[in-house]
C-alpha atoms as a PDB file:
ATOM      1  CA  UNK A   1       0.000   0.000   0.000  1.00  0.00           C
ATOM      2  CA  UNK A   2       3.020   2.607  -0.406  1.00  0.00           C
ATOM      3  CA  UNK A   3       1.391   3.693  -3.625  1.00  0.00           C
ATOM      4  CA  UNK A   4      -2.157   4.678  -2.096  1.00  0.00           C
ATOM      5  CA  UNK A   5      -0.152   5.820   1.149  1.00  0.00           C
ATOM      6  CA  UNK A   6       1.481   8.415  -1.101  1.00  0.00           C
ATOM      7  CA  UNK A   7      -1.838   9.595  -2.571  1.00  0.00           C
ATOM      8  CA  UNK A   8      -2.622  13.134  -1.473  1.00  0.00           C
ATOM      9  CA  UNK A   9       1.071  14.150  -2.930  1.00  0.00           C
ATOM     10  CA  UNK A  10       1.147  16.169  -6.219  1.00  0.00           C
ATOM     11  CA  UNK A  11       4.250  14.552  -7.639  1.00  0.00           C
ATOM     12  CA  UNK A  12       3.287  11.095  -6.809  1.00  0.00           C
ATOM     13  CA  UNK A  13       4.333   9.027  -9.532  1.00  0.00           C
ATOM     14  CA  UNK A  14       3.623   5.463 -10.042  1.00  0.00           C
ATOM     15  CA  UNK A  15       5.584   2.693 -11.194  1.00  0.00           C
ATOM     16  CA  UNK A  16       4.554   3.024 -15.047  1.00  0.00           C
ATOM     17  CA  UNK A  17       5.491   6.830 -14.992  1.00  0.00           C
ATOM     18  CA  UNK A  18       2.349   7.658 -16.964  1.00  0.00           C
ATOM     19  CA  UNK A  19       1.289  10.398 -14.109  1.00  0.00           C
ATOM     20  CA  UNK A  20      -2.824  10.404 -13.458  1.00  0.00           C
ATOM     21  CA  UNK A  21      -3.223  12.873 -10.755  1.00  0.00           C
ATOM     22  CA  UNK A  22      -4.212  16.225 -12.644  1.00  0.00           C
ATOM     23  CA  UNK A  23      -1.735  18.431  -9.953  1.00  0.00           C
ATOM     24  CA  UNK A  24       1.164  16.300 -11.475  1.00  0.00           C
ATOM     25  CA  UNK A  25       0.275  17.366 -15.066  1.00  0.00           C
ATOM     26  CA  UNK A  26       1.095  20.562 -17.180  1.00  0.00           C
ATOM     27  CA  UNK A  27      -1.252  22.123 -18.968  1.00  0.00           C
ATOM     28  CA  UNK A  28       0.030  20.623 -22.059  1.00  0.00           C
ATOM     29  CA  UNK A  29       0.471  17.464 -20.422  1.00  0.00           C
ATOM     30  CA  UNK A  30      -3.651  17.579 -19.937  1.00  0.00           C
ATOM     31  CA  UNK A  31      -4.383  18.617 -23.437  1.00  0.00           C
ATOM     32  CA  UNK A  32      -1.751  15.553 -24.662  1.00  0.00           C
ATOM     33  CA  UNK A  33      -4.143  13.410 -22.510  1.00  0.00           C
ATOM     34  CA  UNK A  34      -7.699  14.309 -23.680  1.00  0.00           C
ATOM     35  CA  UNK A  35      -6.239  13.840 -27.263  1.00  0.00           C
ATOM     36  CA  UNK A  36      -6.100   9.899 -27.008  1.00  0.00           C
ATOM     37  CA  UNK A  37      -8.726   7.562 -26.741  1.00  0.00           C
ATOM     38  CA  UNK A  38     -10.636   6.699 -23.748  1.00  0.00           C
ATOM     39  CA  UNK A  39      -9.189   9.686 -21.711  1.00  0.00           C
ATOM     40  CA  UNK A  40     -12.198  12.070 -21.408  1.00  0.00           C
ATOM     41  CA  UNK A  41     -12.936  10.325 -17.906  1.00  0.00           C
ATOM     42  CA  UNK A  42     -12.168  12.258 -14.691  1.00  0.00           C
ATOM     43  CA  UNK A  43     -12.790  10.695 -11.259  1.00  0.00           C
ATOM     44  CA  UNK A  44     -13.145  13.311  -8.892  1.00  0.00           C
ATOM     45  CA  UNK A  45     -12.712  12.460  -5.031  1.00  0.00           C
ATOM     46  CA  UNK A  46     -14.995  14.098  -2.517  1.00  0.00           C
ATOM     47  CA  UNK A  47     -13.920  13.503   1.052  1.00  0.00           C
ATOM     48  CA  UNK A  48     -14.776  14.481   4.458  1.00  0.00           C
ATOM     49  CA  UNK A  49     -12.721  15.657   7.717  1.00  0.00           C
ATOM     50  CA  UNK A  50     -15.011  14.569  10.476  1.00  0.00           C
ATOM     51  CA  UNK A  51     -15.147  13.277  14.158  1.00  0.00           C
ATOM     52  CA  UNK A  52     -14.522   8.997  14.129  1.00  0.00           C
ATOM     53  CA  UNK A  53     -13.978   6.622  17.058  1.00  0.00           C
ATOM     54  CA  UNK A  54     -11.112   7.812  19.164  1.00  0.00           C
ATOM     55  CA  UNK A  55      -8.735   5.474  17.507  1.00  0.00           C
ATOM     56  CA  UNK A  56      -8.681   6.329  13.742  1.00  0.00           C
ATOM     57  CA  UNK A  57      -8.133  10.349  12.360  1.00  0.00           C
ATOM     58  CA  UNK A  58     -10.764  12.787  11.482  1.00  0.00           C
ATOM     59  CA  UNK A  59      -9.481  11.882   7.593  1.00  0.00           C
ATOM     60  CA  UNK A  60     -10.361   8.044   7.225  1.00  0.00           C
ATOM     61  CA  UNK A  61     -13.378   8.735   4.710  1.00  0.00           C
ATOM     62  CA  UNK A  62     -10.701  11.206   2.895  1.00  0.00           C
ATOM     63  CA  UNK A  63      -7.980   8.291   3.066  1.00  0.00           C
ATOM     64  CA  UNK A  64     -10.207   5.999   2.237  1.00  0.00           C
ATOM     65  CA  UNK A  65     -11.551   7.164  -0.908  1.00  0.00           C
ATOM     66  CA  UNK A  66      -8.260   8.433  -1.751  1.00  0.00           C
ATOM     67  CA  UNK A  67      -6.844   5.173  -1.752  1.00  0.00           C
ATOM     68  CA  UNK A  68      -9.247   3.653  -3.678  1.00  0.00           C
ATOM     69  CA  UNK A  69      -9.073   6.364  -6.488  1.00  0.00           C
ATOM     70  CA  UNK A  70      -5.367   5.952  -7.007  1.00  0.00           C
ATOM     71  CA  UNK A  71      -5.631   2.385  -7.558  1.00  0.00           C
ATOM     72  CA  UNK A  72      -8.408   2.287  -9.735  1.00  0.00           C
ATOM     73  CA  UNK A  73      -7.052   4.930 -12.083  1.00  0.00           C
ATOM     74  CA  UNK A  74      -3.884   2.479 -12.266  1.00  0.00           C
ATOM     75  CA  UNK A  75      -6.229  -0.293 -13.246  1.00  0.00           C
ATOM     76  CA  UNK A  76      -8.246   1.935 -15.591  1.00  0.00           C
ATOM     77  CA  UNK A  77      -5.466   4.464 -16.561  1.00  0.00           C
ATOM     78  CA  UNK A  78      -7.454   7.379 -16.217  1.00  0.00           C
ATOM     79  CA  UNK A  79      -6.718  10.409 -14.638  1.00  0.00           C
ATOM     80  CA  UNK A  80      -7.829  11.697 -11.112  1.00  0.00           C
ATOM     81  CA  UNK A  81      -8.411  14.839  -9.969  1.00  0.00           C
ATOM     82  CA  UNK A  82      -6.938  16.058  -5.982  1.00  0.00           C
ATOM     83  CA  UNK A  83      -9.122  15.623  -3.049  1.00  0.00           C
ATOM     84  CA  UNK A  84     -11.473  17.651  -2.130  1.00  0.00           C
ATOM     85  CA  UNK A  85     -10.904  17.269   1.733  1.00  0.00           C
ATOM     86  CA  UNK A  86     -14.399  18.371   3.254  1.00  0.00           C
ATOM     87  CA  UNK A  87     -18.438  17.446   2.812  1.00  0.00           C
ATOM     88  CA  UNK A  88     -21.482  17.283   4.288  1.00  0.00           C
ATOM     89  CA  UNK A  89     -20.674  16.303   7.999  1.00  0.00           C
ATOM     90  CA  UNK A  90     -23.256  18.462  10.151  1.00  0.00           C
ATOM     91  CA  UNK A  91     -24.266  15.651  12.576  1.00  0.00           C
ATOM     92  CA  UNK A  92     -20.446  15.095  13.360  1.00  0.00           C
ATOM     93  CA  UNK A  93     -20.103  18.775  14.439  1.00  0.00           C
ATOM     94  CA  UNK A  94     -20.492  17.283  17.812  1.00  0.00           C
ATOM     95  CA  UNK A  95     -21.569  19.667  21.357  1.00  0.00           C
ATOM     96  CA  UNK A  96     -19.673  23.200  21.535  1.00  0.00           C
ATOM     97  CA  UNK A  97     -16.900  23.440  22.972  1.00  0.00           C
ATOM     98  CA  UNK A  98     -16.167  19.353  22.828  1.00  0.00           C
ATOM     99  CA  UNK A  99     -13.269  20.059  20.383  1.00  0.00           C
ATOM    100  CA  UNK A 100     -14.469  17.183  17.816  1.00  0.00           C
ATOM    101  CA  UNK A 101     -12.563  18.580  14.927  1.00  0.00           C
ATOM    102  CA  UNK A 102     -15.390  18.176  12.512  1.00  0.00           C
ATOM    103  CA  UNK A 103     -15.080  20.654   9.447  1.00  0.00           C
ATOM    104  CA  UNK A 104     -18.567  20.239   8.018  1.00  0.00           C
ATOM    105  CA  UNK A 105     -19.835  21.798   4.878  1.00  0.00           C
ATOM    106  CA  UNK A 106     -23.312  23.701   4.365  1.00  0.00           C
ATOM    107  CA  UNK A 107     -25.257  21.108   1.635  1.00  0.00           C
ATOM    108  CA  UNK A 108     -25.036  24.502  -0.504  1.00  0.00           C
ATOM    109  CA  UNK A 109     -21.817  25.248  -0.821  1.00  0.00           C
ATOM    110  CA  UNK A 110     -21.020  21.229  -0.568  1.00  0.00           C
ATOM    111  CA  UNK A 111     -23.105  21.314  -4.018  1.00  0.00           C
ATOM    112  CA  UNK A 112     -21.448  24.401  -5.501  1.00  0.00           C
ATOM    113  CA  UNK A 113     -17.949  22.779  -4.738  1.00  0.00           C
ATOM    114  CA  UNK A 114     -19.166  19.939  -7.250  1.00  0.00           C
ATOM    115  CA  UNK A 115     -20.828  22.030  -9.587  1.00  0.00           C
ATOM    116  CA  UNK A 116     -18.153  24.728 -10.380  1.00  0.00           C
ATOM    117  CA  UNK A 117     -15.273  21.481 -10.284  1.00  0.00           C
ATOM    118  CA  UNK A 118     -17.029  19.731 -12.848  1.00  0.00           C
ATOM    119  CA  UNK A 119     -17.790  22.562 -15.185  1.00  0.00           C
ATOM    120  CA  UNK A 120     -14.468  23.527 -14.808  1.00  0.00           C
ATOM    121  CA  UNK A 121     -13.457  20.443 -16.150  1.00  0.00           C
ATOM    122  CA  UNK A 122     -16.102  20.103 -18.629  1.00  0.00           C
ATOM    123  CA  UNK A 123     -14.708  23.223 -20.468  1.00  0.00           C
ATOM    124  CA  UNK A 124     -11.613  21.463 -21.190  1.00  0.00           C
ATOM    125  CA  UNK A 125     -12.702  18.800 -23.023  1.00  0.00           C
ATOM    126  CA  UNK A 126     -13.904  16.467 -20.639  1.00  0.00           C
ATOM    127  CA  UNK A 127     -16.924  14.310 -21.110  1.00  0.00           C
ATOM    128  CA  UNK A 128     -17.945  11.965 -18.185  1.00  0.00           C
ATOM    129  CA  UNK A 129     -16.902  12.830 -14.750  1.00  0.00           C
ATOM    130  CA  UNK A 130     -17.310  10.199 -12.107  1.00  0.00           C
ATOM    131  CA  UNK A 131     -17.639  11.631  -8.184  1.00  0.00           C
ATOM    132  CA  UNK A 132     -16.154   9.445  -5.818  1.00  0.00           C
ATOM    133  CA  UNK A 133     -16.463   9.187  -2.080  1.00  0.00           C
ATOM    134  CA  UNK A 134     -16.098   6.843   1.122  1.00  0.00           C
ATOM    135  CA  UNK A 135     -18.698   9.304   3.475  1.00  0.00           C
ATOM    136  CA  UNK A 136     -21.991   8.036   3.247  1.00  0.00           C
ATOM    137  CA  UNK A 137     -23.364  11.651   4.271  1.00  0.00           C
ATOM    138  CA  UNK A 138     -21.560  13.146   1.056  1.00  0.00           C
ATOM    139  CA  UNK A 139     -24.598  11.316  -0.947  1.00  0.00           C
ATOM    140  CA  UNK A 140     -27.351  13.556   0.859  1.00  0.00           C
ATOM    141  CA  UNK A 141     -27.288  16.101  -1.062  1.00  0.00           C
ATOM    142  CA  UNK A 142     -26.297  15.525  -4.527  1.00  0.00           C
ATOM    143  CA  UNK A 143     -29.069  14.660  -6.686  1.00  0.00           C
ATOM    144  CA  UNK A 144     -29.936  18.344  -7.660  1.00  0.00           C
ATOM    145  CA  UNK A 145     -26.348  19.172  -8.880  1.00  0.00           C
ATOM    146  CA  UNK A 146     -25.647  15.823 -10.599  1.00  0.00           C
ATOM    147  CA  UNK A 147     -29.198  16.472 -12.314  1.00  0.00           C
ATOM    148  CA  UNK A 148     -28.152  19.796 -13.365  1.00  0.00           C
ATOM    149  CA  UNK A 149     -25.180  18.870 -14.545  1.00  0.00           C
ATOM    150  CA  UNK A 150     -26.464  16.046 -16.728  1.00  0.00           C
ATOM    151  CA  UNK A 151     -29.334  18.246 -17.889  1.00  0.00           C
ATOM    152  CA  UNK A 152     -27.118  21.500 -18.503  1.00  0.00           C
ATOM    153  CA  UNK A 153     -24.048  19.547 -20.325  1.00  0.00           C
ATOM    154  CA  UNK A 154     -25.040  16.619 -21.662  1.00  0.00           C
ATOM    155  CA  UNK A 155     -21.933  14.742 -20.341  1.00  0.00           C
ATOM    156  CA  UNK A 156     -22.231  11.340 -18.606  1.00  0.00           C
ATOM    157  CA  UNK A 157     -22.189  12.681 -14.383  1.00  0.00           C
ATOM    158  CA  UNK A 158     -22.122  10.190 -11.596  1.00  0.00           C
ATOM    159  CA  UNK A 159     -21.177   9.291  -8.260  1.00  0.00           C
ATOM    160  CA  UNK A 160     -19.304   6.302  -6.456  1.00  0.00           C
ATOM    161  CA  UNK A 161     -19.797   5.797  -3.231  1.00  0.00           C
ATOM    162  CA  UNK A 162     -17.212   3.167  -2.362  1.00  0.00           C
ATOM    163  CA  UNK A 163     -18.563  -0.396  -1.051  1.00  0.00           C
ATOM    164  CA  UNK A 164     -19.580   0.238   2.781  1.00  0.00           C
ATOM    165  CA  UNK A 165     -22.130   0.696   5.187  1.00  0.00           C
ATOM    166  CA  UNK A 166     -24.982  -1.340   3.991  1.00  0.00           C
ATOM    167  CA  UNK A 167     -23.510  -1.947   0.552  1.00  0.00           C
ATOM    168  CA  UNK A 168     -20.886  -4.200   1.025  1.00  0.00           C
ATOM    169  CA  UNK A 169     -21.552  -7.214  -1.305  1.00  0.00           C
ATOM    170  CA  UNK A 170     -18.049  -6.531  -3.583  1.00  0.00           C
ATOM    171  CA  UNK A 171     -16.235  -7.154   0.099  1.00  0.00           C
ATOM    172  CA  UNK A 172     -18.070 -10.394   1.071  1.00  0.00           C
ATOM    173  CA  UNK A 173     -15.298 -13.202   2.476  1.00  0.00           C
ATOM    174  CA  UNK A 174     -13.135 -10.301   3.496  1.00  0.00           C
ATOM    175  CA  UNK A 175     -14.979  -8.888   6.603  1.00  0.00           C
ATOM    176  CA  UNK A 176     -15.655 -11.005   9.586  1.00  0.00           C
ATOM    177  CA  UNK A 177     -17.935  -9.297  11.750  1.00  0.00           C
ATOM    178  CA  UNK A 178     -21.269 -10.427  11.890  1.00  0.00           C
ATOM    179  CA  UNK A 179     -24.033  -8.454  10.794  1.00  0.00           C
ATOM    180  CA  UNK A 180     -24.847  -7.275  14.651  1.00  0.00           C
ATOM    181  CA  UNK A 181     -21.216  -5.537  14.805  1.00  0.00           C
ATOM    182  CA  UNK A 182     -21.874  -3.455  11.387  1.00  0.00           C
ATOM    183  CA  UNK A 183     -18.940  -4.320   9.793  1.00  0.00           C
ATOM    184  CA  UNK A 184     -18.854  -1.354   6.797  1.00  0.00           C
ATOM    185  CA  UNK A 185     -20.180   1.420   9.114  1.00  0.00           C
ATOM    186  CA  UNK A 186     -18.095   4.409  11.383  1.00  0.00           C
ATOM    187  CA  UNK A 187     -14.866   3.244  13.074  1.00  0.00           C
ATOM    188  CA  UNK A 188     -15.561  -0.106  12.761  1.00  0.00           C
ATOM    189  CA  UNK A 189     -13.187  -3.210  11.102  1.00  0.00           C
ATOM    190  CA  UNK A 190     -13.734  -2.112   7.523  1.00  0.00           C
ATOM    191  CA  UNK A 191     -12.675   1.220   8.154  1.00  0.00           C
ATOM    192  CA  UNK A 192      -9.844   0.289  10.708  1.00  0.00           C
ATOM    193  CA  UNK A 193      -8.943  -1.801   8.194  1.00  0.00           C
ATOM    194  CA  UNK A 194      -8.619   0.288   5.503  1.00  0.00           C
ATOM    195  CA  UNK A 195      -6.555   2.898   7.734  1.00  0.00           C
ATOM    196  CA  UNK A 196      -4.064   0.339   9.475  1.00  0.00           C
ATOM    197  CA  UNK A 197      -3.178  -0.767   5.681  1.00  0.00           C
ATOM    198  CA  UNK A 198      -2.382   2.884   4.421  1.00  0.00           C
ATOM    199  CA  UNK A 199      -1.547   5.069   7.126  1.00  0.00           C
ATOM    200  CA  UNK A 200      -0.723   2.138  10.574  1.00  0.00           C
ATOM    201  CA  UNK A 201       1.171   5.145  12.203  1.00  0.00           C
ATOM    202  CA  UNK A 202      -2.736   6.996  12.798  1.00  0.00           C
ATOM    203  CA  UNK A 203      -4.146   3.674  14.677  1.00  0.00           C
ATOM    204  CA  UNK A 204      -4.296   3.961  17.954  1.00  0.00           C
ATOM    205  CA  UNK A 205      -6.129   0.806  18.875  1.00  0.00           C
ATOM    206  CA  UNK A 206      -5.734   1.385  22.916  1.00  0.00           C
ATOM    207  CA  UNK A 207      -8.235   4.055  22.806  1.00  0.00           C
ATOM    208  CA  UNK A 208     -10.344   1.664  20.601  1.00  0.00           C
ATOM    209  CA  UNK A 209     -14.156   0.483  21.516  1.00  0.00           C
ATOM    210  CA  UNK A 210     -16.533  -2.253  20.233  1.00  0.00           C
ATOM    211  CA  UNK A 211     -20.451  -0.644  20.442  1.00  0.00           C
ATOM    212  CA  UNK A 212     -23.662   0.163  19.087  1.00  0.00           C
ATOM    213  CA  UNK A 213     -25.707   2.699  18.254  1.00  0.00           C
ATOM    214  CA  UNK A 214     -29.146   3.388  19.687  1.00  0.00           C
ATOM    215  CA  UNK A 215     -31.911   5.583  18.809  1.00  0.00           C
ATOM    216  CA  UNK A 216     -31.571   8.811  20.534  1.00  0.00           C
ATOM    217  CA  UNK A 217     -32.653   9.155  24.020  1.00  0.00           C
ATOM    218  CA  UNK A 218     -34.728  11.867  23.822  1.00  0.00           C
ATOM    219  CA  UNK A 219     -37.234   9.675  21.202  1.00  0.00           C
ATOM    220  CA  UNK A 220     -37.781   7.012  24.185  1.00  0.00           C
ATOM    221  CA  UNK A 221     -37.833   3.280  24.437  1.00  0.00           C
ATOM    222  CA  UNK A 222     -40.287   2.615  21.585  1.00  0.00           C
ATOM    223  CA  UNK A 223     -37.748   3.647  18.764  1.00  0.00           C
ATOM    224  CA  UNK A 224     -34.366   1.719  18.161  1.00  0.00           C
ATOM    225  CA  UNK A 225     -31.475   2.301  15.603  1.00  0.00           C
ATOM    226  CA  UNK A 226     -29.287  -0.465  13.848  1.00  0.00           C
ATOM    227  CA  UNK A 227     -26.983   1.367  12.335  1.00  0.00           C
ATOM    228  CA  UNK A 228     -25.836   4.876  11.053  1.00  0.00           C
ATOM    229  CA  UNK A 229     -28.707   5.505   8.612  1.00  0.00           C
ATOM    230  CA  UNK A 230     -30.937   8.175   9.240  1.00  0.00           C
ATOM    231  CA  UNK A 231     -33.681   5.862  10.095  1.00  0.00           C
ATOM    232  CA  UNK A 232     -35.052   4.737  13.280  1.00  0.00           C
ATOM    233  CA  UNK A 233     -37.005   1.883  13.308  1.00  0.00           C
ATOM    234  CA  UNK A 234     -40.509   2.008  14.932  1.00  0.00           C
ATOM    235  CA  UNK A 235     -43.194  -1.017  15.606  1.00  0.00           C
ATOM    236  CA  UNK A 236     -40.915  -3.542  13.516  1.00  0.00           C
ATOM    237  CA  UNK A 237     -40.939  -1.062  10.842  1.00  0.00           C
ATOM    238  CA  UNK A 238     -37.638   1.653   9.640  1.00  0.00           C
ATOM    239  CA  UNK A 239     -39.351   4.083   7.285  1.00  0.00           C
ATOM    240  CA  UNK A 240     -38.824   7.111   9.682  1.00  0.00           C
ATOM    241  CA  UNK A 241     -36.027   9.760   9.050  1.00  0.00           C
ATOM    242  CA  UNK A 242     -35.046  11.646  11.356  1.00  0.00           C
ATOM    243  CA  UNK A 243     -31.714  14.789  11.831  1.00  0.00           C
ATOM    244  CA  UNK A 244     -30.272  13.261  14.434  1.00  0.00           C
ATOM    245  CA  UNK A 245     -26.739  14.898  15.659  1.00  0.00           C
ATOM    246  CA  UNK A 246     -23.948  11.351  15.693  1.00  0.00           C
ATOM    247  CA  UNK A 247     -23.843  11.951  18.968  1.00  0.00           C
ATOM    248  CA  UNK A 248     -27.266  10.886  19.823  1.00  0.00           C
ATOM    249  CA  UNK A 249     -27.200   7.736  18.192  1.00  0.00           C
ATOM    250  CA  UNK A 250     -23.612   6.770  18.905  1.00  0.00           C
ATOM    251  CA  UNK A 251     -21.793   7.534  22.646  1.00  0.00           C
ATOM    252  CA  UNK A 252     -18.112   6.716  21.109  1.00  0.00           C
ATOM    253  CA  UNK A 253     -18.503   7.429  17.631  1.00  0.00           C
ATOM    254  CA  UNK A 254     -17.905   4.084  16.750  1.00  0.00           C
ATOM    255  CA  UNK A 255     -21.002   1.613  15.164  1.00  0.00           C
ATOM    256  CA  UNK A 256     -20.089  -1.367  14.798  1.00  0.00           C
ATOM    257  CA  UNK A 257     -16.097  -3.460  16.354  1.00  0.00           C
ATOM    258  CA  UNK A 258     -12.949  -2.493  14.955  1.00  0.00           C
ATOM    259  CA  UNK A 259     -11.224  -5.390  17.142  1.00  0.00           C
ATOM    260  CA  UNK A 260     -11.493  -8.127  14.254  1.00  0.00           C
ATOM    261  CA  UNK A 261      -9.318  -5.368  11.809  1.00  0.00           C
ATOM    262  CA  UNK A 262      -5.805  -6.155  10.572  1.00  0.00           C
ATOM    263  CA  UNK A 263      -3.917  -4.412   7.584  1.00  0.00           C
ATOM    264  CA  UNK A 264      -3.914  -7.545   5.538  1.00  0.00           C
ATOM    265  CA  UNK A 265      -7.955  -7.124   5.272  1.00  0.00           C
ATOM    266  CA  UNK A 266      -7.074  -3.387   4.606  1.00  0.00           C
ATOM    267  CA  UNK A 267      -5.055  -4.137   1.284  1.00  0.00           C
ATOM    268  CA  UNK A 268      -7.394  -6.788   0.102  1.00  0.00           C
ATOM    269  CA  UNK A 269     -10.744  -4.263   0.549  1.00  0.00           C
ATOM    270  CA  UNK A 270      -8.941  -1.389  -1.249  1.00  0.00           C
ATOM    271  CA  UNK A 271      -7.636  -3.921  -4.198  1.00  0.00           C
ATOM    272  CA  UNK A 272     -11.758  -5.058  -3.909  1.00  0.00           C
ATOM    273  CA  UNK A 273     -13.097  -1.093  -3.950  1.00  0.00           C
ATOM    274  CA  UNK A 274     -10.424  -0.005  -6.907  1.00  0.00           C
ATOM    275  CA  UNK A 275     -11.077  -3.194  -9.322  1.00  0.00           C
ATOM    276  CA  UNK A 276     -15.071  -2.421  -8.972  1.00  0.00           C
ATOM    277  CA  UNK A 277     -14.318   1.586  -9.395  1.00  0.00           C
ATOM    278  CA  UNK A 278     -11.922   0.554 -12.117  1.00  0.00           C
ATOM    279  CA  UNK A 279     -14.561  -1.442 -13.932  1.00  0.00           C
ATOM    280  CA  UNK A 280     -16.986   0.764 -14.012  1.00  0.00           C
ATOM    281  CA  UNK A 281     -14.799   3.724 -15.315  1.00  0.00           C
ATOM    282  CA  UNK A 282     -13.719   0.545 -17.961  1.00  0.00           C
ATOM    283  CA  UNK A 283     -17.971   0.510 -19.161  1.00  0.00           C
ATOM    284  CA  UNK A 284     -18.527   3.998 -18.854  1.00  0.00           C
ATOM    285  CA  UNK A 285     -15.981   4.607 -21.093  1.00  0.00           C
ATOM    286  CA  UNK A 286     -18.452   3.055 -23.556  1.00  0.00           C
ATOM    287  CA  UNK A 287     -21.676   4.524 -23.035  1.00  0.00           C
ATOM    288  CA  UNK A 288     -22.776   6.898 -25.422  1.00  0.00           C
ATOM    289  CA  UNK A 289     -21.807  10.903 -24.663  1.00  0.00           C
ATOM    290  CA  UNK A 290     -23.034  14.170 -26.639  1.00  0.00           C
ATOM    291  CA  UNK A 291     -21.844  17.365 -24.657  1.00  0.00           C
ATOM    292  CA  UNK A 292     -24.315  20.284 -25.621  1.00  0.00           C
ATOM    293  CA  UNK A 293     -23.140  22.729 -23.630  1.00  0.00           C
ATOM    294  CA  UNK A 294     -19.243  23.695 -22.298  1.00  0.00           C
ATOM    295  CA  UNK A 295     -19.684  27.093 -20.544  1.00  0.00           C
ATOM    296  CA  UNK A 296     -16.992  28.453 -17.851  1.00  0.00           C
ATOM    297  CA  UNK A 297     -18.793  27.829 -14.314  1.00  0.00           C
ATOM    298  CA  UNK A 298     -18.592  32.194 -14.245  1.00  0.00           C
ATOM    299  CA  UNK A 299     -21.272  31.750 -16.600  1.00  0.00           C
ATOM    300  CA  UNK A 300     -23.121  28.707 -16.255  1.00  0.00           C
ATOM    301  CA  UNK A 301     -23.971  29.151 -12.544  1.00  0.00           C
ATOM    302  CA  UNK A 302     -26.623  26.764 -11.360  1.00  0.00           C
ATOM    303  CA  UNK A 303     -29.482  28.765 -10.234  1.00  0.00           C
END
């Protein structure tokens, strides 16, 4: 994992020396690029800095996704553009004063971070632009601008949300927690995982905790929680969404036990996430793309 350890770094280079990440490239390096077949695909990484279990940094959803994005656009050879390091955390902001560290986002501005990064990139010459992200909260609010985009340019848009949480099919065999222990959601082993294998020196497994979320206090004893969605379940039945704050729903900040993690399950889920990212980059390559419309965000701003 010293490639994807390396990601964040402008001048990374890998081992082919055919650079991907778009703060590596000249401008006539770019231009070279979009010239030969296949390359009008961008994957652009949306991360998040937010408040996780005391023994894994406020980063892992931004090394996470990072990770994964570097290695697919190996697989796929298509080039990547730098992280964008913050989203849509509001329910990690945590209590004032309790120093979480959370830098959240407002959904707007979240949106217009997308929006004027994609135009931007659109204007050059690029026609499908893939989002990618490891925060489950950075799919919230993205349907309008992904619409608008789609609707406004006529290039292929969509979003990635790497396999966790309750979508963790492309890792089954690699986790072992049990469905009760969450094994994809916050701080727990997929997540642990995933940081012990790229960054071991930020795990800090004596402050570590195995536990559960709950539904918050306030709603009483007739509600319950499962996991980190924003559903509560009521009567047998989860069709209830509620804003809860994290910290209702989750005393540690961990859902789920990061005690069954070791690097070695790390590498194999971020070789799992980047060959599914890199496939699909591989078929969208082939769907059919007619841009209408290449305006400079200045003047194509998304009412």
């Amino acid at each position: 994992m010293g490639r994807a350890s390396e990601a964040f770094y402008a001048s990374d280079v890998p081992a082919d020396g055919r650079k991907r990440n778009l703060l590596s490239l000249s401008f006539a390096e770019v231009a070279e690029r979009l010239r030969e077949p296949g390359q009008d695909l961008v994957l652009l990484p949306l991360g998040s800095t937010e408040k996780h279990g005391a023994h894994i940094p406020l980063g892992t959803d931004s090394y996470i996704t990072m990770a994964a994005v570097v290695q697919a656009a190996e697989m796929a050879d298509c080039l990547y553009a730098p992280l964008m390091p913050f989203g849509y955390s509001p329910h990690h902001m945590g209590r004032l004063h309790e120093g979480a560290g959370t830098i959240t986002l407002q959904a707007e501005t979240y949106r217009r971070v997308m929006h004027d990064v994609a135009l931007s990139l659109i204007f050059h010459g690029f026609n499908r632009i893939i989002f990618v992200s490891h925060h489950g909260s950075n799919t919230k609010p993205i349907d309008e601008v992904l619409r608008y985009l789609r609707y406004r340019t006529g290039a292929f848009i969509a979003f990635y949300k790497t396999p966790t949480e309750r979508e963790v099919q492309v890792l089954e065999g690699v986790l072992e927690n049990p469905p009760e222990e969450t094994p994809g959601w916050h701080s727990s082993e997929l997540e642990t995982s995933c940081v012990m294998a790229v960054h071991p020196a930020l795990v800090s497994m004596e402050r570590a905790v195995s536990d559960r979320p709950h539904a918050p206090r306030w709603m009483g004893p007739a509600f319950s929680k499962i996991d980190g969605t924003g559903t509560v379940k009521f009567q047998g039945s989860e069709n209830i969404w509620v804003p809860m704050e994290h910290h209702e729903y989750s005393d540690t900040a961990v859902i789920g036990n990061p005690f069954r993690a070791n690097p070695e399950k790390g590498e194999e889920i971020f070789r799992r996430m980047a060959r599914h990212l890199a496939d699909f980059v591989i078929e969208a390559r082939a769907f059919p793309v007619e841009v209408t419309a290449r305006d400079y965000p200045e003047r194509a701003y998304m009412p």
